[in-house]
Protein backbone atom coordinates (compact mmCIF):
# COMPACT_ATOMS: atom_id res chain seq x y z
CA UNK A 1 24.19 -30.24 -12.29
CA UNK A 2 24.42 -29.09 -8.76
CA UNK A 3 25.95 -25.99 -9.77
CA UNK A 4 23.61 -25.18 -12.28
CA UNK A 5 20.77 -25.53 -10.06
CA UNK A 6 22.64 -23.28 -7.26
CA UNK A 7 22.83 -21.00 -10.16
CA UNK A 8 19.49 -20.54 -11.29
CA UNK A 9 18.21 -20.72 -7.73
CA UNK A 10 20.37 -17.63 -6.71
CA UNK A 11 18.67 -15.96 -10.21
CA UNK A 12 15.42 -16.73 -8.75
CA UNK A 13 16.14 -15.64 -5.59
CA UNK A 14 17.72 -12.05 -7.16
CA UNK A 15 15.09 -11.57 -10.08
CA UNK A 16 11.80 -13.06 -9.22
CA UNK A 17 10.18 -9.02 -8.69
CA UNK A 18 11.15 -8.58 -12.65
CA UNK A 19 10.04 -12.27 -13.45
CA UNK A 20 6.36 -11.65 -11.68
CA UNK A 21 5.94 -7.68 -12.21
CA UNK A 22 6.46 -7.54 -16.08
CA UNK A 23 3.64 -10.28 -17.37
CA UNK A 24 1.19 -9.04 -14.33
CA UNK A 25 2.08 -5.16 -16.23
CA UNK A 26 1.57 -6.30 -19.37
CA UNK A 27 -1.43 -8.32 -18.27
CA UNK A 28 -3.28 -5.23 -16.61
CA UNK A 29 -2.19 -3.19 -20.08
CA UNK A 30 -4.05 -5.87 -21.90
CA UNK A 31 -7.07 -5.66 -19.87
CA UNK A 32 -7.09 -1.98 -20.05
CA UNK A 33 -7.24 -2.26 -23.65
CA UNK A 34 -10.41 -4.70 -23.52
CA UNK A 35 -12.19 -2.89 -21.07
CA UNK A 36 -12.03 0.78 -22.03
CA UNK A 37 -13.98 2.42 -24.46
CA UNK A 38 -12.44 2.92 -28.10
CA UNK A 39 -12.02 6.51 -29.49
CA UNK A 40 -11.69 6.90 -33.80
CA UNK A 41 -10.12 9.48 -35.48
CA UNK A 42 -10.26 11.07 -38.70
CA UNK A 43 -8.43 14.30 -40.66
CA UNK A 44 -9.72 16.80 -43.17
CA UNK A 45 -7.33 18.84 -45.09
CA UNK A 46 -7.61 22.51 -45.78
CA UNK A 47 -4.87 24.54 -48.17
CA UNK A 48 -4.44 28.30 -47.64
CA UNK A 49 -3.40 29.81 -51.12
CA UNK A 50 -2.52 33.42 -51.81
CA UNK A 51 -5.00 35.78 -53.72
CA UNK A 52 -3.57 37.24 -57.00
CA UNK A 53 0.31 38.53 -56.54
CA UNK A 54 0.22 36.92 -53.38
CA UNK A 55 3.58 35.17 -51.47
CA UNK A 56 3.70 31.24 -51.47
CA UNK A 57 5.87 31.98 -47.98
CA UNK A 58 2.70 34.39 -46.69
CA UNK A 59 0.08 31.05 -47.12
CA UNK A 60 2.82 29.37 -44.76
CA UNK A 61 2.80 31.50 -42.72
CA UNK A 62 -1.07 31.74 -42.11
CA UNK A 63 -1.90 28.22 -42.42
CA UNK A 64 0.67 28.46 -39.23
CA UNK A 65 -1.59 30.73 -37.16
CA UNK A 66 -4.89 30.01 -38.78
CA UNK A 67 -3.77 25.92 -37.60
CA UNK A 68 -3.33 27.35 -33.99
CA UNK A 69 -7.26 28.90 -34.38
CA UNK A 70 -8.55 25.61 -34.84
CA UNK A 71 -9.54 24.96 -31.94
CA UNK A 72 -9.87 28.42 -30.10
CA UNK A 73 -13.60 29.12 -29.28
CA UNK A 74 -14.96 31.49 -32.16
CA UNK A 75 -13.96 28.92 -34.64
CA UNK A 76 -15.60 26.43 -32.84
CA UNK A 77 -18.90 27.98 -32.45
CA UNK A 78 -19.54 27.82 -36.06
CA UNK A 79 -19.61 23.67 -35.93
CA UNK A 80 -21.66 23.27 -32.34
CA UNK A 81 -24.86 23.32 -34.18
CA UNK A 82 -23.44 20.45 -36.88
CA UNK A 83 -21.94 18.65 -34.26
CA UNK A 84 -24.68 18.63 -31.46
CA UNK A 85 -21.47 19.59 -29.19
CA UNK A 86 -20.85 22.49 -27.02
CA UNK A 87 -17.94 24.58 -27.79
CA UNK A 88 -16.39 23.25 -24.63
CA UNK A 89 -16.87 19.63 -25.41
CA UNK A 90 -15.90 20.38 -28.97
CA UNK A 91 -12.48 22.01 -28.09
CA UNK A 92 -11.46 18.71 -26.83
CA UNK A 93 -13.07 16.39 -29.73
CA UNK A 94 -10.51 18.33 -32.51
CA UNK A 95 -7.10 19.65 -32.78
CA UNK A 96 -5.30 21.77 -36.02
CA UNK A 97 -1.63 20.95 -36.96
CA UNK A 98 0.32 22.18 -39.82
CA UNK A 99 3.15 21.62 -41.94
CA UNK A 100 6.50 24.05 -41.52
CA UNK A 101 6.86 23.77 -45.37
CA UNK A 102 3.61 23.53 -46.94
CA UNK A 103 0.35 25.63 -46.56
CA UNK A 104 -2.03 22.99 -45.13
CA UNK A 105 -3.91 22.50 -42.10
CA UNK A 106 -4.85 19.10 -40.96
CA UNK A 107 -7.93 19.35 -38.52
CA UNK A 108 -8.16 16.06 -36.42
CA UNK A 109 -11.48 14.83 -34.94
CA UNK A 110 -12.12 12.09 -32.56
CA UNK A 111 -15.32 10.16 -31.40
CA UNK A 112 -16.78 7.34 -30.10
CA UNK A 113 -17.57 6.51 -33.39
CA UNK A 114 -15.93 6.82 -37.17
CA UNK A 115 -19.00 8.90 -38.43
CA UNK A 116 -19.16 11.06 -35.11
CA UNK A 117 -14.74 11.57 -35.95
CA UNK A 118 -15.65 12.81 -39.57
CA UNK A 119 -18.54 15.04 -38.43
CA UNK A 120 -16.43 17.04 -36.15
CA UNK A 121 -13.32 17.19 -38.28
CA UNK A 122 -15.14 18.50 -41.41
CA UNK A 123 -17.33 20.37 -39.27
CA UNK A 124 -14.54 22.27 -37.95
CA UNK A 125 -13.16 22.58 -41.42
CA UNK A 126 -15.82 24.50 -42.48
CA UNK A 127 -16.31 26.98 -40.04
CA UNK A 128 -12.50 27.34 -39.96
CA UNK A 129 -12.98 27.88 -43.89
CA UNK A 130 -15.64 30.42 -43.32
CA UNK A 131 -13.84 32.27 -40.05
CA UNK A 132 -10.78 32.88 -42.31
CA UNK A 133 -12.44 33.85 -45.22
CA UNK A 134 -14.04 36.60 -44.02
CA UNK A 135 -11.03 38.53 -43.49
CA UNK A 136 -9.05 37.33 -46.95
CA UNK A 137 -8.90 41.02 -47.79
CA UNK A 138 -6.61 41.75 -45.21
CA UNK A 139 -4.89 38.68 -45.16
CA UNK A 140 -4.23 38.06 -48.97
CA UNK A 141 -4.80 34.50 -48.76
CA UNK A 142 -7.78 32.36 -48.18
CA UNK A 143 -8.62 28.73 -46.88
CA UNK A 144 -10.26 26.12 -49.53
CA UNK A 145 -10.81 22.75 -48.70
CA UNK A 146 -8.69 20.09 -49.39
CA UNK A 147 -9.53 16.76 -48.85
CA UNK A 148 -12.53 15.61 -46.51
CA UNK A 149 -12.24 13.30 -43.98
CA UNK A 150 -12.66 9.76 -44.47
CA UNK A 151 -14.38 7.47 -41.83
CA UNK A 152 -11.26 5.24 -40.14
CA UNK A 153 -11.57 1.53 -40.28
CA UNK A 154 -10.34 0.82 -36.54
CA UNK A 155 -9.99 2.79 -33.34
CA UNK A 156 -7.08 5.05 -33.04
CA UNK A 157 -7.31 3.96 -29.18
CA UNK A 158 -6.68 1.56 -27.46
CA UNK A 159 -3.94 -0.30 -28.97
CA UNK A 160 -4.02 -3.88 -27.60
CA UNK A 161 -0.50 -4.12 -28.45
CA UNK A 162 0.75 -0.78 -27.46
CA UNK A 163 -1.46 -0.87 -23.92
CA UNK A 164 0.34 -4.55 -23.59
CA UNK A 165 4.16 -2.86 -24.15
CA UNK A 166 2.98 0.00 -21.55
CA UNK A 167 2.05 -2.62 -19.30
CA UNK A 168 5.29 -4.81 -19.65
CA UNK A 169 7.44 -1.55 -19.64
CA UNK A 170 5.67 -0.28 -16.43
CA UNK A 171 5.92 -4.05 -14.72
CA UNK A 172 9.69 -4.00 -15.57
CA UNK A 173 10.45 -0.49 -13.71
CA UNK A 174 8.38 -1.49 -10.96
CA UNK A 175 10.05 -4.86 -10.67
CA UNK A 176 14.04 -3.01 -10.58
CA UNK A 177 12.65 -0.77 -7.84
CA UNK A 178 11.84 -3.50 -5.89
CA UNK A 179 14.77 -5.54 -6.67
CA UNK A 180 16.59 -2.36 -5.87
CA UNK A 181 14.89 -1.63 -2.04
CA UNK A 182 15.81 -5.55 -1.08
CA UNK A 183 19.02 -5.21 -2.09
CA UNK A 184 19.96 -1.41 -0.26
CA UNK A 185 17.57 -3.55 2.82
CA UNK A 186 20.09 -6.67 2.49
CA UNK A 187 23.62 -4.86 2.78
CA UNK A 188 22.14 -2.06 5.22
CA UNK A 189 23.22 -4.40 8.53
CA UNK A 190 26.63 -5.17 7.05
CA UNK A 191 27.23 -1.37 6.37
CA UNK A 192 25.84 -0.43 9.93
CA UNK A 193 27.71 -3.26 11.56
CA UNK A 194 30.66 -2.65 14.17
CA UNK A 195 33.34 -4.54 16.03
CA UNK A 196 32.06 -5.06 19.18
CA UNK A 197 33.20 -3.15 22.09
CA UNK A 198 34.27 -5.31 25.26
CA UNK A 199 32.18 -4.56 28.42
CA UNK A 200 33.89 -2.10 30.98
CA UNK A 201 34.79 -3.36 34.62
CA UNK A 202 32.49 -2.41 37.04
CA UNK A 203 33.79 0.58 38.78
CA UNK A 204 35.90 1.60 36.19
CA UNK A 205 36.41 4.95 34.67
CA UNK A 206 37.64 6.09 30.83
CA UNK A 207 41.08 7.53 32.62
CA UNK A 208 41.64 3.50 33.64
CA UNK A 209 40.79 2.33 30.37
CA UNK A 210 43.27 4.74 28.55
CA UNK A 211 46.26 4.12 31.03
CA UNK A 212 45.52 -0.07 30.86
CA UNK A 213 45.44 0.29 26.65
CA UNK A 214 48.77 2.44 26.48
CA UNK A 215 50.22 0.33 29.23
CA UNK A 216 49.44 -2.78 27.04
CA UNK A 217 50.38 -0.93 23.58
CA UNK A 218 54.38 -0.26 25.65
CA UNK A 219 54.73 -4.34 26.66
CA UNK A 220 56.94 -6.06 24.55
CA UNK A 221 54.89 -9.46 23.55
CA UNK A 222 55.21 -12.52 25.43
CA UNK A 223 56.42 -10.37 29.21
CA UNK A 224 55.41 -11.31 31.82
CA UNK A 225 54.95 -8.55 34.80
CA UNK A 226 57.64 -9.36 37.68
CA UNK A 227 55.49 -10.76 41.19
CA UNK A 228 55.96 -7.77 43.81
């Protein structure tokens, strides 16, 4: 029993930055995720199809760069006025991404709330539909909507349970460092350490020194010098 308490003392001793740092991290991730303000998110859809005798691999392609315009200023200006955003504010409310196989653009919008997240998404949609559209006699293809956005049921952000993992994670590397530093401070004196050097005789000089050493390093062991 005494060797089991030995044990877990010199665990204690070794770990206890790890044992304290990871619920404290995953305790400040948890209050992060009660405190801060929730954000909701919401997608509307939007195909690109070719006009007559037109190349399923051209729509691709356009959805590709027409996905990249989603969020580039004169796209934008066409939903401020839905929106009640500036095109500044806007540009960071919505995103496009697309598929590398399939000619749809999914326009993202967040908010504060679900209705504000579908407002800006199918706002953006729209103007996105008409911005393209004006130009599908050069292009071949043109941009109908696909599916509207629907109003999300719970904040994409926070995550209680993702905040509390980023908390716990964050707690553990914190913890190792400091478990690291106290154990590079611990074996620092026993690297730095030296045999220690006896003191010199008063009045002596390094020459002395050297002839008393490889005097002593010639005597056989146990001789005795002879009395003058």
């Amino acid at each position: 029993m005494s060797d089991l308490r030995l044990s877990a003392r010199a665990l204690a001793r070794r770990w206890w930055p790890v044992a304290v740092a990871v619920p404290l991290g995953a305790l400040a991730g948890a209050g992060y995720a009660a405190v801060v303000s929730p954000s909701y998110a919401a997608d509307s859809y939007v195909v690109v199809v070719p006009e007559r005798g037109g190349d399923g691999a051209a729509a691709v392609n356009f959805a590709q760069a027409y996905g990249r315009l989603a969020g580039q200023p004169q796209v934008l200006a066409g939903a401020v006025a839905e929106t009640g955003h500036t095109v500044a504010a806007l540009g960071g409310l919505v995103s496009g991404t697309t598929s590398p196989d399939a000619p749809v653009i999914d326009i993202t919008g967040t908010g504060p709330r679900p209705q504000d997240a579908v407002r800006a998404a199918d706002a953006v949609a729209r103007s996105l539909i008409t911005f393209a559209n004006t130009s599908s006699k050069e292009t071949g293809v043109r941009l109908v909507p696909l599916a509207a956005a629907a109003e999300p049921e719970k904040p994409s952000t926070p995550s209680a349970q993702l905040d509390t993992a980023v908390g716990g994670a964050a707690g553990l590397l914190v913890g190792a460092l400091v478990m690291m530093t106290r154990r590079r401070a611990g074996a620092a004196p026993a690297e730095e350490g030296t045999a220690p050097v006896p003191p010199r005789p008063r009045g002596a000089t390094a020459g002395d020194r050297d002839t008393e050493d490889a005097g002593s390093a010639g005597r056989p062991a146990g001789s005795v010098g002879s009395p003058r």
